[in-house]
Structures are given as structure tokens and as C-alpha cells.
C-alpha atoms as a PDB file:
ATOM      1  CA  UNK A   1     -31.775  18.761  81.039  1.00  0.00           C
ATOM      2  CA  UNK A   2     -28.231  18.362  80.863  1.00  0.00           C
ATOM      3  CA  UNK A   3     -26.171  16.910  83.825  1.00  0.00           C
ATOM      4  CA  UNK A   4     -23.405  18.039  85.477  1.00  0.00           C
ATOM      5  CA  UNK A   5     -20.064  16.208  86.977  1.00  0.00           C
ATOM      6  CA  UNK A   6     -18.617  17.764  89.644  1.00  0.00           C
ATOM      7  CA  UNK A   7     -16.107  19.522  88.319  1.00  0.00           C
ATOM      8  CA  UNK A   8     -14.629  22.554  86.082  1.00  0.00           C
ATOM      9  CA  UNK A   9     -16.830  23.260  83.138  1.00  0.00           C
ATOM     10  CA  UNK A  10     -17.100  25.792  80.740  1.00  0.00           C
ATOM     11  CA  UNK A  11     -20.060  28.183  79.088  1.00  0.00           C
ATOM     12  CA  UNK A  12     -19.900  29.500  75.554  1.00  0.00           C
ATOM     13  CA  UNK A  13     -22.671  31.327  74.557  1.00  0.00           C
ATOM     14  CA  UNK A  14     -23.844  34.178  72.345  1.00  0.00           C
ATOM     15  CA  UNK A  15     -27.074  36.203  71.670  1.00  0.00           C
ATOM     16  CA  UNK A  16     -28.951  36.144  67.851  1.00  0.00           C
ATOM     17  CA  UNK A  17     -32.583  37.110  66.671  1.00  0.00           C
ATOM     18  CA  UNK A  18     -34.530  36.859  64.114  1.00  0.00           C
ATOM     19  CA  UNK A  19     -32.383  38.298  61.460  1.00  0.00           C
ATOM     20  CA  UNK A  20     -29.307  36.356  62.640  1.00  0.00           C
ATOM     21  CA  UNK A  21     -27.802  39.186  63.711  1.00  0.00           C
ATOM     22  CA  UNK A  22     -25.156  37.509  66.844  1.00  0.00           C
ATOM     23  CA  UNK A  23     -23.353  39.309  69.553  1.00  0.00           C
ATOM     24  CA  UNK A  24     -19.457  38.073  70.002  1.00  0.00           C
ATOM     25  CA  UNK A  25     -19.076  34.642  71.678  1.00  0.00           C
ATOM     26  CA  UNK A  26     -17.837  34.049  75.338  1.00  0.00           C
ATOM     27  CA  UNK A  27     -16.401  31.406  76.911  1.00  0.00           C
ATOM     28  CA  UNK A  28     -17.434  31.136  80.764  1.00  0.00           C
ATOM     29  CA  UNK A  29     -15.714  29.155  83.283  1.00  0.00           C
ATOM     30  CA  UNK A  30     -17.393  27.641  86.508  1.00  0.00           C
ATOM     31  CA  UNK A  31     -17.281  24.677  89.229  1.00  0.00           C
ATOM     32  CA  UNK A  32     -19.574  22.674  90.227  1.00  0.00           C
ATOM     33  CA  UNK A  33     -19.341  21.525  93.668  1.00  0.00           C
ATOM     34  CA  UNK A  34     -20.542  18.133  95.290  1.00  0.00           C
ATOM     35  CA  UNK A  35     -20.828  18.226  99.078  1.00  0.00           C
ATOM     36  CA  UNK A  36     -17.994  18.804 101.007  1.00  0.00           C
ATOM     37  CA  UNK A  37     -16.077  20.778  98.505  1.00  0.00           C
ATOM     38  CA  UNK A  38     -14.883  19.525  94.400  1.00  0.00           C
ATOM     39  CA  UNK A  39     -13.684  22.253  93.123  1.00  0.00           C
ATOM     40  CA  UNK A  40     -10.585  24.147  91.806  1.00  0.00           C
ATOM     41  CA  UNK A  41      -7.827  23.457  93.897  1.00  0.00           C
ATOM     42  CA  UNK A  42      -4.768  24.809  91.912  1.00  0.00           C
ATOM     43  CA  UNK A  43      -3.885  27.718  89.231  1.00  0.00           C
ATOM     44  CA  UNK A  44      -0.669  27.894  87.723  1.00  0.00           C
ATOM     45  CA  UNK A  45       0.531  30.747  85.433  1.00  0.00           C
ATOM     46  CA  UNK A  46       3.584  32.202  84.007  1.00  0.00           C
ATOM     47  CA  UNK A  47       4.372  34.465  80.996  1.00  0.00           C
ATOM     48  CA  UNK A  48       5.074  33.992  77.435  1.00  0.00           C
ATOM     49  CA  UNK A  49       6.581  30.490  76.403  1.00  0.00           C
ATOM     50  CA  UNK A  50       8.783  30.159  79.830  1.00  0.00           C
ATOM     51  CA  UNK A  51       6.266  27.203  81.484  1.00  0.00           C
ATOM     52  CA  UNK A  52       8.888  25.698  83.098  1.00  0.00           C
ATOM     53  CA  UNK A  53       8.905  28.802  85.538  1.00  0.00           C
ATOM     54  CA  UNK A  54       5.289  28.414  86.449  1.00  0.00           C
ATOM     55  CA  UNK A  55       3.988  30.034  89.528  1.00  0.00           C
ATOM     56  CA  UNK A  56       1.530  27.928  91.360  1.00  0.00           C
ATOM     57  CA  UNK A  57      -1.079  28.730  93.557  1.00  0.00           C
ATOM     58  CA  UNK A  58      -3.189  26.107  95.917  1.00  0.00           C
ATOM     59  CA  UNK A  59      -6.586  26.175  97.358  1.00  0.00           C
ATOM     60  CA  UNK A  60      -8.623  24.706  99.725  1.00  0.00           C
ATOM     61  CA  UNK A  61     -11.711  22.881  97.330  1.00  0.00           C
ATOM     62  CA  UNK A  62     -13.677  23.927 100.142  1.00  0.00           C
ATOM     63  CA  UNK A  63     -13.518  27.334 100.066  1.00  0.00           C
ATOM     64  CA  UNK A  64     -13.631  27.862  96.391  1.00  0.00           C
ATOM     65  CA  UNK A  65     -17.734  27.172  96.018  1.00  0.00           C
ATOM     66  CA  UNK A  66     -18.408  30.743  94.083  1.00  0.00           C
ATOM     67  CA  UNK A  67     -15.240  32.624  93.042  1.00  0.00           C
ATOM     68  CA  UNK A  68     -11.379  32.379  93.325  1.00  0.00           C
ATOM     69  CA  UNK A  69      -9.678  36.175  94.058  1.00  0.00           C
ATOM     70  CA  UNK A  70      -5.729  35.871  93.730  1.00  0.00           C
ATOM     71  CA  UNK A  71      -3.394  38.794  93.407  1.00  0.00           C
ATOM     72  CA  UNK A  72      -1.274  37.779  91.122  1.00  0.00           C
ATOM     73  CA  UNK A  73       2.910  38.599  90.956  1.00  0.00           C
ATOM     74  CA  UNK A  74       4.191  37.880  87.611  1.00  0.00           C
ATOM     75  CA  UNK A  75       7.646  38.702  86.758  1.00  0.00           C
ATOM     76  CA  UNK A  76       9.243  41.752  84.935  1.00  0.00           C
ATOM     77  CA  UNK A  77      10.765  40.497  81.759  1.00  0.00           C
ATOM     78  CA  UNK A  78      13.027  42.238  79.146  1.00  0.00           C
ATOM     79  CA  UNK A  79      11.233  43.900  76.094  1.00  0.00           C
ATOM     80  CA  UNK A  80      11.244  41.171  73.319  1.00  0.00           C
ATOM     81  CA  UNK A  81      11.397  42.550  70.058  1.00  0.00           C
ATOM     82  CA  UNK A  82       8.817  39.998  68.476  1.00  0.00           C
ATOM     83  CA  UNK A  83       6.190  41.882  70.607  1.00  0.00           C
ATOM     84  CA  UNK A  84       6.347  45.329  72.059  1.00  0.00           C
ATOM     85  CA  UNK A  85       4.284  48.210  72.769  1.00  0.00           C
ATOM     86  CA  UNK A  86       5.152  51.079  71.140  1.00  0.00           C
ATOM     87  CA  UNK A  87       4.409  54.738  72.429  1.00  0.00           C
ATOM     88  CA  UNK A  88       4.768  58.517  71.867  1.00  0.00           C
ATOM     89  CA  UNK A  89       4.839  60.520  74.997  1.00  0.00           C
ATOM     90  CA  UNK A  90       5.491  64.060  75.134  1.00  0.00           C
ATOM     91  CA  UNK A  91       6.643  64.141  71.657  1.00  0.00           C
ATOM     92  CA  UNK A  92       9.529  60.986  73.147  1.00  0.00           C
ATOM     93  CA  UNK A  93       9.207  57.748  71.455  1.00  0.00           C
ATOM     94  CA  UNK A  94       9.265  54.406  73.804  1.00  0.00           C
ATOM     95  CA  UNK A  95       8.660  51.095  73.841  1.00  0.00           C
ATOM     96  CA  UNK A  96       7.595  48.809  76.169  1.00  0.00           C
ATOM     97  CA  UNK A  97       7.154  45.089  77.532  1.00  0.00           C
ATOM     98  CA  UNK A  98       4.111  43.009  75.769  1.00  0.00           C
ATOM     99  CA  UNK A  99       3.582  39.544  77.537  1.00  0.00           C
ATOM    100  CA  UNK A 100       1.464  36.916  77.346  1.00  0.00           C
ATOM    101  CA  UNK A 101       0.072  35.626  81.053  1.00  0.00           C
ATOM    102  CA  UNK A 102      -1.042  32.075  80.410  1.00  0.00           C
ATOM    103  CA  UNK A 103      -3.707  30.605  83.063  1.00  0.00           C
ATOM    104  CA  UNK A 104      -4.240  26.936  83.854  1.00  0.00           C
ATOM    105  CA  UNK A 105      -7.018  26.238  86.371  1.00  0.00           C
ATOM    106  CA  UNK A 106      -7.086  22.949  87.777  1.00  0.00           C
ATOM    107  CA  UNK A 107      -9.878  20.658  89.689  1.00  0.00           C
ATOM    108  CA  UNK A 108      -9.573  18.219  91.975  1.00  0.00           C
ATOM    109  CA  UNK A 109     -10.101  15.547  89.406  1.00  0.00           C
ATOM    110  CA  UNK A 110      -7.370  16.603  87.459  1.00  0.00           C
ATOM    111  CA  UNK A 111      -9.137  18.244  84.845  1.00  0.00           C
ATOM    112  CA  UNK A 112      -7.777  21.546  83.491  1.00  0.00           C
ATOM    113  CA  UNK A 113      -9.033  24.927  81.584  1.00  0.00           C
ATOM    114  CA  UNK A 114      -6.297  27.187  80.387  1.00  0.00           C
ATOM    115  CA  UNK A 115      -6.540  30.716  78.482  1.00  0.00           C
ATOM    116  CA  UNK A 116      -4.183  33.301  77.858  1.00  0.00           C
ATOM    117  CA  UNK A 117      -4.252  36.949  78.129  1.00  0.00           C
ATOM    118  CA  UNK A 118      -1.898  39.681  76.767  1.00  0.00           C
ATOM    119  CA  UNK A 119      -0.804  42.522  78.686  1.00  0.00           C
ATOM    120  CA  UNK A 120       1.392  46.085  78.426  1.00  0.00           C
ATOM    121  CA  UNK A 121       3.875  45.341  81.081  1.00  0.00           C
ATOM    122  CA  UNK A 122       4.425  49.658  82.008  1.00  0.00           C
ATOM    123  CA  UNK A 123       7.239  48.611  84.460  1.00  0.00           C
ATOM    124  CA  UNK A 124       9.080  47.871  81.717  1.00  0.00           C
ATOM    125  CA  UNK A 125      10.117  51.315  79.410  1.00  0.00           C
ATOM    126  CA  UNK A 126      12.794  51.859  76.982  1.00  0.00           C
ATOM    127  CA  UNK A 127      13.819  54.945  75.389  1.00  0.00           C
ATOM    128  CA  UNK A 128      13.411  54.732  71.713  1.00  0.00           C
ATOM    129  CA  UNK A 129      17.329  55.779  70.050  1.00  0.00           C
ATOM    130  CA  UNK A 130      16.821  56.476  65.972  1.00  0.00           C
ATOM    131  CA  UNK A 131      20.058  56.143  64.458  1.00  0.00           C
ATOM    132  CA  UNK A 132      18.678  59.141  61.663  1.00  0.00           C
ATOM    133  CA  UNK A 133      16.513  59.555  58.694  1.00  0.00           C
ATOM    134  CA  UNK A 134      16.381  56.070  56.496  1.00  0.00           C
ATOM    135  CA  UNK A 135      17.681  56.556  53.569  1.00  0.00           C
ATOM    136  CA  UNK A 136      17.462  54.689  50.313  1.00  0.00           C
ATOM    137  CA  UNK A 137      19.836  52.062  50.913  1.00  0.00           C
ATOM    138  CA  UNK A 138      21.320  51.083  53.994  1.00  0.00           C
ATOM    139  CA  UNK A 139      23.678  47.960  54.997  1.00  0.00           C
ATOM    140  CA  UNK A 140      23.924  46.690  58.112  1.00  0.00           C
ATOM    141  CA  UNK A 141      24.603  44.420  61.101  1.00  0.00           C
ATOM    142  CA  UNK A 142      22.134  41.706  61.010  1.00  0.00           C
ATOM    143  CA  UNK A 143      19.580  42.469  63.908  1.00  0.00           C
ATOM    144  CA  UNK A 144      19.079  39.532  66.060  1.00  0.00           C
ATOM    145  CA  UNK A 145      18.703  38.679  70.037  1.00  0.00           C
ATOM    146  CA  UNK A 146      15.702  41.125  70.628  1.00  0.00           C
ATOM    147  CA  UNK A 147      17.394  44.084  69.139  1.00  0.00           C
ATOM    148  CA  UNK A 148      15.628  46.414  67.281  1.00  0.00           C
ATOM    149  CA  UNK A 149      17.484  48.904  65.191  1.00  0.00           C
ATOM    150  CA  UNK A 150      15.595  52.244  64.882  1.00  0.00           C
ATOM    151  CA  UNK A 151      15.838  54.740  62.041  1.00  0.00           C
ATOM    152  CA  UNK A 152      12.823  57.974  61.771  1.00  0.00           C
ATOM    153  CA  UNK A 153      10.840  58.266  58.052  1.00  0.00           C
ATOM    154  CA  UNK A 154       9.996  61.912  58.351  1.00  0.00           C
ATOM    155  CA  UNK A 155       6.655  62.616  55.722  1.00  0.00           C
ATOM    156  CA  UNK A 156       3.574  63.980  55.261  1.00  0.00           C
ATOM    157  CA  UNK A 157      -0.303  63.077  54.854  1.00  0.00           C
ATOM    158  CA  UNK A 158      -0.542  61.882  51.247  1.00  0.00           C
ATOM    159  CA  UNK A 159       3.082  60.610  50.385  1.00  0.00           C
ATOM    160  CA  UNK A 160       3.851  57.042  50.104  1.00  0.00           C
ATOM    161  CA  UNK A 161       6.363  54.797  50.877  1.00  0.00           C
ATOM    162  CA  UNK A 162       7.742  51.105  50.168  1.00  0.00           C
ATOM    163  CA  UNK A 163      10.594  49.220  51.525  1.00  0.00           C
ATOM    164  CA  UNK A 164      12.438  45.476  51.867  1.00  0.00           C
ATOM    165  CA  UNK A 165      15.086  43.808  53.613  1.00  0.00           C
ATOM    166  CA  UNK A 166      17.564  41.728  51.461  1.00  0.00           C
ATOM    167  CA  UNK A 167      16.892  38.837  54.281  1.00  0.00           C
ATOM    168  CA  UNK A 168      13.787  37.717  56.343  1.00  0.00           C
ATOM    169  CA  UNK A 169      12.826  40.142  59.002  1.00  0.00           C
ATOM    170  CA  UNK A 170      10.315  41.934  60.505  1.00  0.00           C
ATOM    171  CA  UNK A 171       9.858  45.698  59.187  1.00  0.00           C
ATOM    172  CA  UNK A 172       7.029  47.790  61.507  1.00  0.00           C
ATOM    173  CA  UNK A 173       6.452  51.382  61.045  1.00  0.00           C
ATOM    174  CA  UNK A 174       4.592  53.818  63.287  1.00  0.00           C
ATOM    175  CA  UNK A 175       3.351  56.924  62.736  1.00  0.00           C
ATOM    176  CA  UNK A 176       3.872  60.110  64.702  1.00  0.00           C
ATOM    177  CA  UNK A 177       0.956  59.241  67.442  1.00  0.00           C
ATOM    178  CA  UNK A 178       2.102  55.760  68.178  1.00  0.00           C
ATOM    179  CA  UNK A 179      -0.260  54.027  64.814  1.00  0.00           C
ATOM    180  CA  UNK A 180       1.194  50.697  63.139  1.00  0.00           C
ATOM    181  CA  UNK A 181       0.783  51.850  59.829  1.00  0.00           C
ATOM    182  CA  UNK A 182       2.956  48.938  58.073  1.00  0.00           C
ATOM    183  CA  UNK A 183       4.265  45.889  59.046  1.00  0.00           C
ATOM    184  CA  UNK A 184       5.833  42.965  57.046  1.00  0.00           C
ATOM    185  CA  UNK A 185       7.555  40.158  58.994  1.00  0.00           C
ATOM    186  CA  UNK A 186       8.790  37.067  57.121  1.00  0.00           C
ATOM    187  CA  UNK A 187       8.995  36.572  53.530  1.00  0.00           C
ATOM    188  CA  UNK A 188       7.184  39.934  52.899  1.00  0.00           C
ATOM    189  CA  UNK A 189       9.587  41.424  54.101  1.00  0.00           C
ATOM    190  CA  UNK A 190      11.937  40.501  51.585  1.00  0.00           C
ATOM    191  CA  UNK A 191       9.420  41.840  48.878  1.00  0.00           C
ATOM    192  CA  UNK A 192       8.958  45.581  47.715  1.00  0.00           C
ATOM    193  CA  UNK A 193       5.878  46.896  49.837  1.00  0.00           C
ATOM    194  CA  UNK A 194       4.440  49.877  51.680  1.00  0.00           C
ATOM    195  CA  UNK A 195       1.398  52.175  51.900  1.00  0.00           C
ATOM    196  CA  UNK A 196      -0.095  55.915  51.731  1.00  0.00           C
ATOM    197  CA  UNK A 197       0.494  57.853  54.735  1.00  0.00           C
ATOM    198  CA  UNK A 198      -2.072  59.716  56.745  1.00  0.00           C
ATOM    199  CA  UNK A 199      -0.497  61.474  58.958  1.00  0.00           C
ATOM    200  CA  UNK A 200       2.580  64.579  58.755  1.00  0.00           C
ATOM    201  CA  UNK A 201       5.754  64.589  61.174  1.00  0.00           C
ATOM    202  CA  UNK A 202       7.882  62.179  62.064  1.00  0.00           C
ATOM    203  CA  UNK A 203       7.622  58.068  61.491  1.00  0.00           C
ATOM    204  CA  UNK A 204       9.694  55.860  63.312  1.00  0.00           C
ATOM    205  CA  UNK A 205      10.639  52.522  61.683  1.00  0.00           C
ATOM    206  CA  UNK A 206      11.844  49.663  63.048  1.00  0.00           C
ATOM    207  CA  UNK A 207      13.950  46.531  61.574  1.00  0.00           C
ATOM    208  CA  UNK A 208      14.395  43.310  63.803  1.00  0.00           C
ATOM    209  CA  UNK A 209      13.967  39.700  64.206  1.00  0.00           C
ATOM    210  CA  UNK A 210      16.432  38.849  60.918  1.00  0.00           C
ATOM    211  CA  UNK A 211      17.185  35.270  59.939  1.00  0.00           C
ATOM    212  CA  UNK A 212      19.561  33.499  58.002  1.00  0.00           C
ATOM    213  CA  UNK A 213      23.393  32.520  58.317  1.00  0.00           C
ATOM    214  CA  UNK A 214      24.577  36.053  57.274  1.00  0.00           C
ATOM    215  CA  UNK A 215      26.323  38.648  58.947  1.00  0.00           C
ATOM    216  CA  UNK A 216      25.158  41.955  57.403  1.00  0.00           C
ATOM    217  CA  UNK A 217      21.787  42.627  56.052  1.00  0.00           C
ATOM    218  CA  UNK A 218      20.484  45.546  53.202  1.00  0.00           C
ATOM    219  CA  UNK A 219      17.492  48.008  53.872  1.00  0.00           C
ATOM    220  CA  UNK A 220      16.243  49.662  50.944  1.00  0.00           C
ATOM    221  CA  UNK A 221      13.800  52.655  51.052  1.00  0.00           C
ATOM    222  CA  UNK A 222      12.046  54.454  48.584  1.00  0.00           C
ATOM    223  CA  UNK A 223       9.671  57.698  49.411  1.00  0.00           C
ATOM    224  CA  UNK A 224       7.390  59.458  47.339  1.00  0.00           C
ATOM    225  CA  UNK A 225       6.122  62.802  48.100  1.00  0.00           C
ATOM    226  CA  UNK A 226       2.088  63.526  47.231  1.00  0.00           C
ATOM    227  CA  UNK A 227       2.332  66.414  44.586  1.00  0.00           C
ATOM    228  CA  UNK A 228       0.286  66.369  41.865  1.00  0.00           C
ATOM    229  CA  UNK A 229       1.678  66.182  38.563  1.00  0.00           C
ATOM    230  CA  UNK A 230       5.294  65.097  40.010  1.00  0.00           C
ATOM    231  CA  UNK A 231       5.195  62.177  37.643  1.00  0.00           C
ATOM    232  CA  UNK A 232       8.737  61.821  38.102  1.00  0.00           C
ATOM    233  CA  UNK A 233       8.840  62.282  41.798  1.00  0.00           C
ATOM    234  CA  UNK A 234      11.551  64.785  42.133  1.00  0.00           C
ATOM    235  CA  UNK A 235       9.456  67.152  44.324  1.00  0.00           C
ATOM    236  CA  UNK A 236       8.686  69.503  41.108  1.00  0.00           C
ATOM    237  CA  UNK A 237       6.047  69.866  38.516  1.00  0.00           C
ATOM    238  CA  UNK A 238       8.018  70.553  35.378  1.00  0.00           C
ATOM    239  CA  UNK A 239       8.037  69.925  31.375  1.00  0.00           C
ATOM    240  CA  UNK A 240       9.755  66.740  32.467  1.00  0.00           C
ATOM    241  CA  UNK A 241       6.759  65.462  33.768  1.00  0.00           C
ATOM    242  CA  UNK A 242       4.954  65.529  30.878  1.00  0.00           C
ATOM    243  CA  UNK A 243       7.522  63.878  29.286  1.00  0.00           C
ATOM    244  CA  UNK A 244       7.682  60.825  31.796  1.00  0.00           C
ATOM    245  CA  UNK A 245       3.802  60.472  32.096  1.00  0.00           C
ATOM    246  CA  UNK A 246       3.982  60.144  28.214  1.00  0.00           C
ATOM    247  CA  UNK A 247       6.348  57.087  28.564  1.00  0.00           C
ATOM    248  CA  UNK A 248       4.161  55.483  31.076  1.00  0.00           C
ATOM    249  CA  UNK A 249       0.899  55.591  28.548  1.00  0.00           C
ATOM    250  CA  UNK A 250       3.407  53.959  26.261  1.00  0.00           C
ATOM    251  CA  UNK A 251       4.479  51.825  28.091  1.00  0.00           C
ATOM    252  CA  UNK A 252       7.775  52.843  28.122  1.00  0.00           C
ATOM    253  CA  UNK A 253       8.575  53.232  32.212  1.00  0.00           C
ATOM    254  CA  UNK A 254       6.388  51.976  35.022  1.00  0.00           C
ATOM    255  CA  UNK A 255       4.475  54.613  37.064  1.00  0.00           C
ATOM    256  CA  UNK A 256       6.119  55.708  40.374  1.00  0.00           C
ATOM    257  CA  UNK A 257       3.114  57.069  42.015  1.00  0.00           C
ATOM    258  CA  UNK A 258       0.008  57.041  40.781  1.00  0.00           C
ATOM    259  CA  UNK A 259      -1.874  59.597  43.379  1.00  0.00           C
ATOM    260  CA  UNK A 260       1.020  62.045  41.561  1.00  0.00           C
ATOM    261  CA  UNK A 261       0.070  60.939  37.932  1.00  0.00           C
ATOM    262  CA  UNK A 262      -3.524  60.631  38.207  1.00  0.00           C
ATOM    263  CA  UNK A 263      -4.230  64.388  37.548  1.00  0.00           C
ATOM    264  CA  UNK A 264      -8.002  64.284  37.160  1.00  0.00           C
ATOM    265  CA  UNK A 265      -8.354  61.470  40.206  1.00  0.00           C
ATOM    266  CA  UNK A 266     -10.210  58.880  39.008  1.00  0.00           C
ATOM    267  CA  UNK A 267      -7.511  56.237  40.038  1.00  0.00           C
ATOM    268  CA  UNK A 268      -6.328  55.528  37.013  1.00  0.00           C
ATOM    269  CA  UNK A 269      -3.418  57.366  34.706  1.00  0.00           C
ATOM    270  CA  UNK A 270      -4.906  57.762  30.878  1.00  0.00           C
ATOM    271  CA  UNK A 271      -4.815  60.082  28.090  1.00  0.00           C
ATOM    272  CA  UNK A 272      -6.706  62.850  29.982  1.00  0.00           C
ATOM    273  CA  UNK A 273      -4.459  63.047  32.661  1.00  0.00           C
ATOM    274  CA  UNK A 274      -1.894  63.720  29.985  1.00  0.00           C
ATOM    275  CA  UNK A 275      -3.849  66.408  28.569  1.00  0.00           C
ATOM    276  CA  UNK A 276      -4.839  68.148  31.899  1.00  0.00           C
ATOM    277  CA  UNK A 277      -0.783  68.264  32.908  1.00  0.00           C
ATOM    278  CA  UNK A 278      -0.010  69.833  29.407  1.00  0.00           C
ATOM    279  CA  UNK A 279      -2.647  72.542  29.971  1.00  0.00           C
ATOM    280  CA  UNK A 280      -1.617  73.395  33.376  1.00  0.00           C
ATOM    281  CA  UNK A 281       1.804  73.656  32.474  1.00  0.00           C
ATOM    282  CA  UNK A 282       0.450  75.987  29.400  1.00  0.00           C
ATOM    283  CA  UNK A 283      -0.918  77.787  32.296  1.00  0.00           C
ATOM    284  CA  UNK A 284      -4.543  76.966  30.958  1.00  0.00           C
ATOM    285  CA  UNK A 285      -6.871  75.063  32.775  1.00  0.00           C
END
């Protein structure tokens, strides 16, 4: 048997059988009282990192024997652009406010338990603005101060895509139903990277949070469009393809997309690929 102060404790516990198969852990927080009331008799929150404009709310010890219920106020904040919710509504893009809501529960004895929650803040909405369709290489005023400088990436279910900034940032690109499908904050940002796309219409990318003692910063794009045998990526299957997948067996050139050069789709690019795109552009089989 295990005993108790008076107090604020706290549960974790989890379910597991025979084949040590376990449910997700929880953490449980409770009081126990002594006659005459020893329980919680403060909770203080406030959002994000901004602590020293806590919100505090006092109880009677008394009166706090099974369950606390507070409506809680907290404060509408800008949108910061180091985390934001991002949403397509009606066919409009938006963003809005992400927060953290940090609890601190505190007994009579001065002891403390403290969690945080995050939370989509919908009082807080901005129109998304694109400045256009990215384009290969773009310069720019370095993005700082929770700005976020929008641009669309308009592509379709198969095509691929890579991108860097010339300076640490955060790159984050959503898809046309409001999917993070790419994100690269830091120094991978700085470093050539991307994925396949799954969806068709119209992506919405956003550059922000740059560093460094600079005053412009370079964006630099490239897009690949899924169609096979477009070894060359110039959105055509031609003689010149055969040519180009030829130099990349020989390692001549590197391969621009491989989804495009892998003709018989086994994920790699070989000699049989080679001979499949010379027979279909023989008009054989």
C-alpha cells in the first residue's frame, strides 16, 4: 500500500496483456484532501512563452475536494508565423492563430503540476495573399517579424518538386485541401529538397522565419511534371529523351526524375528502360 500526502499528485498509467501489446500512457492529476480542506488553491495560465502575463485564478481549498470547473478567458494574440493553422475554405486560403495555453496548478503546500495544451485560436483569421506562381528563382526581402510571404505551386498528382532558400528559414507547403505536404525549417532549408505530390490544383507555399544579418534572401524552385518517358523534363516525350536517358546510364548527366525515366517501374532507371523508350518511340511496344 502506498501512502498518500495531502496534496497534488499525479497518475500515469497504461493497459498491456499478455503479448505486450500497451494502450497510450496518461498522466492523471488529483488532490488529496486532509480534513478541513488541502487542496488546490491556485491555477495560473497564459499562452505561448508570455508568463509574465499570467492570469491567475484562486480557490477556496475547501471547496475544491473532487473537481475544479473554471471558464477560462485567454487572450487573442496575433498569428505568429512559427505556428499557424492553415486552412482552405470555400476554395479561399487562410490562416489562423495556433497557441500554446500553459497550466500550472498549485496546492496549498506549494507544490505545483503544469501541462500545456495547443489550441486553433478561430477568432483569429487572416486572408491568405499569394504574390503568384513561384518560379525558379526568386530574390527577395528577407522575411522576418512573423511575416510570411506567400507564393501558389500550381501541379498535379504525380509531379515532383524541390526547393531551398539561400539563408535559414522555414519553407512549408500545403496542398490544395489544407495538407502539409513539405516542410524544412532550419538548415534544411538551405539544402535542395522536396517530395512527390498527391494531389492536382493549386499548392500554396510559404517562406518565413529567415535568419542571418542579410537584407535580401534567394528562393529557388524546380518542378517536374509526371510524364513518362520525359527524361528531360520539358513536358514532351521526344527522340531527345532517348538521348538524355542514354547519358544518365553513362553516367554522363544525373537523372532529373526518376518516376519519368523509370519506363518499366521497377524504381530503378537501367538498360531496359532504355530499350522500352526506343520502342515506343518506334511506335512498337
Amino acid at each position: 500500500m502506498i501512502q498518500l500526502t495531502d496534496g497534488l499528485h499525479s497518475l500515469t498509467y497504461w493497459l498491456s496483456n499478455a503479448q505486450e501489446t500497451m494502450t497510450n500512457m496518461r498522466t492523471t492529476y488529483f488532490v488529496k484532501t486532509a480534513a478541513g480542506g488541502n487542496g488546490i488553491v491556485q491555477l495560473q495560465y497564459w499562452l505561448n512563452d508570455r508568463y509574465s502575463e499570467r492570469q491567475t485564478v484562486n480557490y477556496d481549498p475547501r471547496q475544491a475536494t473532487v473537481h475544479v470547473a473554471t471558464t477560462l478567458n485567454p487572450e487573442q494574440l496575433p498569428i505568429r508565423s512559427s505556428n499557424f493553422k492553415f486552412s482552405v475554405e470555400s476554395g479561399q486560403p487562410y490562416i489562423y492563430a495556433r497557441n500554446e495555453l500553459n497550466l500550472m496548478f498549485i496546492d496549498a503546500n506549494s507544490r505545483f503540476a503544469n501541462s500545456v495544451h495547443e489550441f486553433v485560436d478561430t477568432r483569429t483569421r487572416e486572408l491568405v495573399q499569394p504574390i503568384g506562381e513561384v518560379e525558379e528563382s526568386q530574390t527577395f526581402p528577407k522575411v522576418t517579424d512573423d511575416n510570411i510571404r506567400w507564393y501558389t505551386l500550381t501541379m498535379s498528382a504525380g509531379d515532383t518538386f524541390s526547393m531551398r532558400t539561400s539563408v535559414t528559414s522555414t519553407l512549408q507547403l500545403f496542398s490544395p485541401t489544407a495538407q502539409e505536404v513539405y516542410k524544412a525549417e532550419g538548415s534544411a532549408s538551405t539544402v535542395l529538397g522536396g517530395c512527390r505530390l498527391t494531389e492536382t490544383g493549386t499548392h500554396y507555399l510559404a517562406v518565413h522565419d529567415a535568419s542571418g544579418n542579410i537584407s535580401n534572401m534567394e528562393l529557388y524552385v524546380e518542378k517536374y511534371r509526371y510524364l513518362l518517358g520525359d527524361v528531360d523534363c520539358n513536358e514532351r516525350v521526344e527522340s531527345a529523351d532517348v538521348v538524355a536517358l542514354a547519358r544518365i546510364l553513362a553516367g554522363l548527366q544525373p537523372c532529373k526524375n526518376l518516376r519519368n525515366a523509370d519506363i518499366n517501374g521497377d524504381n530503378t532507371v537501367s538498360i531496359a528502360d532504355l530499350t522500352l523508350l526506343v520502342n515506343r518511340m518506334k511506335g512498337g511496344n
